[in-house]
N, C-alpha and C. Protein backbone atom coordinates (compact mmCIF):
# COMPACT_ATOMS: atom_id res chain seq x y z
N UNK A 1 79.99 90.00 83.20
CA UNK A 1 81.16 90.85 83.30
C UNK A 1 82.40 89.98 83.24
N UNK A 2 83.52 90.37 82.58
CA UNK A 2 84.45 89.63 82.47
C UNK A 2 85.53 89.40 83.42
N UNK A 3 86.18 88.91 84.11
CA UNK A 3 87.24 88.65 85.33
C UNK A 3 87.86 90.07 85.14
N UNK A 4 87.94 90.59 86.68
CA UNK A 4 88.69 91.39 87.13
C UNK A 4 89.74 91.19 87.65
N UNK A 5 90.97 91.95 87.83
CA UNK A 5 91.97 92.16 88.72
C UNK A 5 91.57 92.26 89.63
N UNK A 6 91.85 91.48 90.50
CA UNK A 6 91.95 92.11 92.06
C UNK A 6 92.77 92.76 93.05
N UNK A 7 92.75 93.67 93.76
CA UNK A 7 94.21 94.24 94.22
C UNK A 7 93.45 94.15 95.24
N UNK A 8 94.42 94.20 96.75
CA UNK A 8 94.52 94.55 97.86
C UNK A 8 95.26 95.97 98.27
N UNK A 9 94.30 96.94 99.31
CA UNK A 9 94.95 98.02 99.03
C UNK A 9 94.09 98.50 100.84
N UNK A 10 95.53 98.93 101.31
CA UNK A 10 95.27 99.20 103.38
C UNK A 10 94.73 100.30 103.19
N UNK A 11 93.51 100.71 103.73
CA UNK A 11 92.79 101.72 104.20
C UNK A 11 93.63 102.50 105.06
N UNK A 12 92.72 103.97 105.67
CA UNK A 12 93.78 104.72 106.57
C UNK A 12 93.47 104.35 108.07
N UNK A 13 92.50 103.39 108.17
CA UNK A 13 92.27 103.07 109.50
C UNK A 13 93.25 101.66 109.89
N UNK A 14 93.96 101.16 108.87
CA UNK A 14 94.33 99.82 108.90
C UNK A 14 93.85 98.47 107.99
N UNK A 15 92.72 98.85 108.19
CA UNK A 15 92.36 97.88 107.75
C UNK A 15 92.48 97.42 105.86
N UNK A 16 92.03 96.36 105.41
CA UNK A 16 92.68 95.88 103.93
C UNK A 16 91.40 95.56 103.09
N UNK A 17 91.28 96.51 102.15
CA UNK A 17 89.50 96.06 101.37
C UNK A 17 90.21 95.83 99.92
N UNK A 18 89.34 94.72 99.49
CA UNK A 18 89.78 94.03 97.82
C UNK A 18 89.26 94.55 96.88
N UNK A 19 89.71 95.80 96.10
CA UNK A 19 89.45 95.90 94.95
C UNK A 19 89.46 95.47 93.88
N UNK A 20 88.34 95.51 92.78
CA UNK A 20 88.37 94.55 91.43
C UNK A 20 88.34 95.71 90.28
N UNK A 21 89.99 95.99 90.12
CA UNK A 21 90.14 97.24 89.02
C UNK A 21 89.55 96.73 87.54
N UNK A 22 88.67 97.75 87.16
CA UNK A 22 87.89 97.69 86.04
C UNK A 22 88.71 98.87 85.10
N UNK A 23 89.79 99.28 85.08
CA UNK A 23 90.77 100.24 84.06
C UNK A 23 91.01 101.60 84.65
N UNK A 24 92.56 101.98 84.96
CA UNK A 24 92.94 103.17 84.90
C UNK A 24 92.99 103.95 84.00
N UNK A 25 92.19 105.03 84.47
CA UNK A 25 92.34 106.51 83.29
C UNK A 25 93.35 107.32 83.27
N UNK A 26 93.74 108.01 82.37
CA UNK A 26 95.14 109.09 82.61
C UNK A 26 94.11 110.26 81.88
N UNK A 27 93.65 111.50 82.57
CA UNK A 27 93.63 112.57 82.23
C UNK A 27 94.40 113.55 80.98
N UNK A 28 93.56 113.48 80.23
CA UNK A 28 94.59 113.73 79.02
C UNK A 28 95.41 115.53 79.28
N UNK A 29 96.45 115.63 78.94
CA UNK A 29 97.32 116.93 79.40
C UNK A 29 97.28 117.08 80.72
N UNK A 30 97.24 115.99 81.23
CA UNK A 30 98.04 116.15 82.59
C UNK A 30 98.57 114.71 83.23
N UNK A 31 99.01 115.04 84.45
CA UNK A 31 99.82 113.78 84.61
C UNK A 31 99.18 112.81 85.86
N UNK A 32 97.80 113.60 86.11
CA UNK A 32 96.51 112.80 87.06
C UNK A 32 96.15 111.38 85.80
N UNK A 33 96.02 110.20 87.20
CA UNK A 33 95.68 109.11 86.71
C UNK A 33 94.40 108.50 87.70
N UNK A 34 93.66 108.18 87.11
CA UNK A 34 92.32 107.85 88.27
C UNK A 34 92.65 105.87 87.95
N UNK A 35 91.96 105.50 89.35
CA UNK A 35 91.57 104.14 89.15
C UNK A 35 89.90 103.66 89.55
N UNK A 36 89.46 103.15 88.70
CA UNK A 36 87.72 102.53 88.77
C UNK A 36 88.12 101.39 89.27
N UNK A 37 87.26 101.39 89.78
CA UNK A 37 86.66 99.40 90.55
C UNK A 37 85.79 99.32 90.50
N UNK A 38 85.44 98.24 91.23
CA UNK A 38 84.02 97.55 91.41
C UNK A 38 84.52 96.78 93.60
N UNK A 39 83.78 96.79 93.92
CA UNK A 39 83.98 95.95 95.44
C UNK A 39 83.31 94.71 95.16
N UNK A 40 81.80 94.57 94.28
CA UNK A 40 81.48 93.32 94.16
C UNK A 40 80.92 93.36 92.76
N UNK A 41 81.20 92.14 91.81
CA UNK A 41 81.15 92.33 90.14
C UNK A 41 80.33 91.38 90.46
N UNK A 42 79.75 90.47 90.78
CA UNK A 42 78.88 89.22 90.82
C UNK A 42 77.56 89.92 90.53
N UNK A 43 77.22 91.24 91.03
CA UNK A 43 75.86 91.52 91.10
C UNK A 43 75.55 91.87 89.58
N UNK A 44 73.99 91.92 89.08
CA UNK A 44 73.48 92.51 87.72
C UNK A 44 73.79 93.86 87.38
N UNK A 45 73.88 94.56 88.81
CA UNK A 45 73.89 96.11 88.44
C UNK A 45 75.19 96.30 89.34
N UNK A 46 76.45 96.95 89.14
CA UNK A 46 77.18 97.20 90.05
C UNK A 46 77.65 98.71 89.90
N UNK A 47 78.41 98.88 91.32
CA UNK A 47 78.53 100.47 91.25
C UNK A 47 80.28 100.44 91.03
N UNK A 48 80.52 101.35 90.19
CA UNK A 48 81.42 102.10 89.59
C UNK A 48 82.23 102.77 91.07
N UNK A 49 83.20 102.75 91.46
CA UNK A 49 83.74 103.69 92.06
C UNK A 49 85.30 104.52 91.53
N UNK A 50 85.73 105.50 92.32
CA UNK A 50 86.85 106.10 91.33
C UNK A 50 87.77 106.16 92.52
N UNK A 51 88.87 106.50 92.61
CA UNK A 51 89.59 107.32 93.34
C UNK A 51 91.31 108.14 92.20
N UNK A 52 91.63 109.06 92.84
CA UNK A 52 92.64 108.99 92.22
C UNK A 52 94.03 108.68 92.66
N UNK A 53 94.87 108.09 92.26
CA UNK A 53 96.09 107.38 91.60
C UNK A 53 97.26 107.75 91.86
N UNK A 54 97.45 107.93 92.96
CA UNK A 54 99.01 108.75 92.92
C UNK A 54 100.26 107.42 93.64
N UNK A 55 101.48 108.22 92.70
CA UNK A 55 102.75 107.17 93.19
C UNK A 55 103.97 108.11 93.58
N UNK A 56 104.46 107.84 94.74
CA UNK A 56 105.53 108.40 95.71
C UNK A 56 106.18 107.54 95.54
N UNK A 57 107.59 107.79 95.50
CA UNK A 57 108.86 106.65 95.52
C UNK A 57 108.37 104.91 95.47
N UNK A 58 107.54 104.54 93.95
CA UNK A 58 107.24 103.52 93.71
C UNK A 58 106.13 103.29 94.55
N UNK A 59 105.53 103.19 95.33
CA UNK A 59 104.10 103.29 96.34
C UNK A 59 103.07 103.66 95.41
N UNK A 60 102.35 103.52 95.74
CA UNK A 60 100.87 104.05 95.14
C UNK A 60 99.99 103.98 95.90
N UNK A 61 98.85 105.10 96.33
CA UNK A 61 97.79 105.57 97.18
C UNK A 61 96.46 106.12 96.03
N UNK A 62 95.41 105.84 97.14
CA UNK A 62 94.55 105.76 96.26
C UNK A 62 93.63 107.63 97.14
N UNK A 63 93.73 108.42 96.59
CA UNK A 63 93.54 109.55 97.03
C UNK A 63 91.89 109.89 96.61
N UNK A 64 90.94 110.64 97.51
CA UNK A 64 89.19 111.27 97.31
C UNK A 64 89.84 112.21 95.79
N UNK A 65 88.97 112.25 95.00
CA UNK A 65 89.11 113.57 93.78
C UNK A 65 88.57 114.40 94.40
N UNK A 66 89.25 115.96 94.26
CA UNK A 66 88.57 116.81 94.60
C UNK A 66 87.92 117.85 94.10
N UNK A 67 88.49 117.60 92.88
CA UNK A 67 88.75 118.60 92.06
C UNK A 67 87.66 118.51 91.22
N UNK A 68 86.80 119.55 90.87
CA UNK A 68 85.52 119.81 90.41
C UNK A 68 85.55 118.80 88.51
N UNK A 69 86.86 119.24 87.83
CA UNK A 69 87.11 119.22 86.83
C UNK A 69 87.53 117.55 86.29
N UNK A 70 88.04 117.18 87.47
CA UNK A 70 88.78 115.89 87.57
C UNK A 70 87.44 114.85 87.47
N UNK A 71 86.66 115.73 88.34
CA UNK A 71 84.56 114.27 88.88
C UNK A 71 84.32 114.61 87.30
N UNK A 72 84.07 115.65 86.50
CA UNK A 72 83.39 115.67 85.63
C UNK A 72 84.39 114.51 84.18
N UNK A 73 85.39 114.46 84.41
CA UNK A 73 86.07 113.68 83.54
C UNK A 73 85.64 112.27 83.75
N UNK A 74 86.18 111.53 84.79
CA UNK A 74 85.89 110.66 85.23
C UNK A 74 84.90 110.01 85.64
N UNK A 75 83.04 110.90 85.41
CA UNK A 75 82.12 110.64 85.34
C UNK A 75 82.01 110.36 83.61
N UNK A 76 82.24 111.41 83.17
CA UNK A 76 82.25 111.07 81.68
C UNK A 76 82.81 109.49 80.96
N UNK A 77 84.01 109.31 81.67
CA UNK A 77 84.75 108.33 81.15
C UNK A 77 83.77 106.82 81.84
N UNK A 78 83.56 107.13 82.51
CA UNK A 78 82.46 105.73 83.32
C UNK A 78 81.39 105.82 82.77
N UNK A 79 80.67 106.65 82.06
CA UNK A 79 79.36 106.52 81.23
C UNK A 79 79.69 105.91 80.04
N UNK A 80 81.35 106.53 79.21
CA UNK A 80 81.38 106.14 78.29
C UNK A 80 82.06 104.18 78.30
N UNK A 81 82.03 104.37 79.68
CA UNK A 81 82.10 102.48 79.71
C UNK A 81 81.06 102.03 79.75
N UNK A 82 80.26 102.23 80.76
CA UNK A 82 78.88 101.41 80.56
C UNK A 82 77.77 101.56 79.30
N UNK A 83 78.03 102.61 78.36
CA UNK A 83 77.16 102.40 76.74
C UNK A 83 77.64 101.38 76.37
């Protein structure tokens, strides 16, 4: 796997976990943006995670999807990375 970004990003308990962004998606006709990672890329098989992407007065939070329509995109778009 090729070098990731790494970001640092505070949980809601406080605490600070290192994400290794593997590419933001933008939902096409709308203005939702998801971000994928990885927590550890070293391994053979790693897991995909998503959250979505939102920015308040320059900030950015990483929000659960909830939205039925939003998982099915963003599952799609992570299959069509790993072919």
């Amino acid at each position: 796997m090729q070098e990731l970004k790494t970001i640092n990003v505070t949980l809601e308990d406080g605490n600070v976990a290192e994400l290794k962004v593997v590419t933001i998606i933008k939902k096409p006709n709308s203005d939702k943006k998801f971000l994928l990672y990885v927590l550890d890329d070293s391994a053979e098989n790693v897991d995909i995670y998503s959250s979505e992407l939102k920015e308040t007065n320059g900030n950015y939070t990483l929000e659960s999807i909830s939205e039925e329509d939003d998982w099915k995109f963003v599952q799609n778009t992570i299959k069509e990375l790993s072919d």
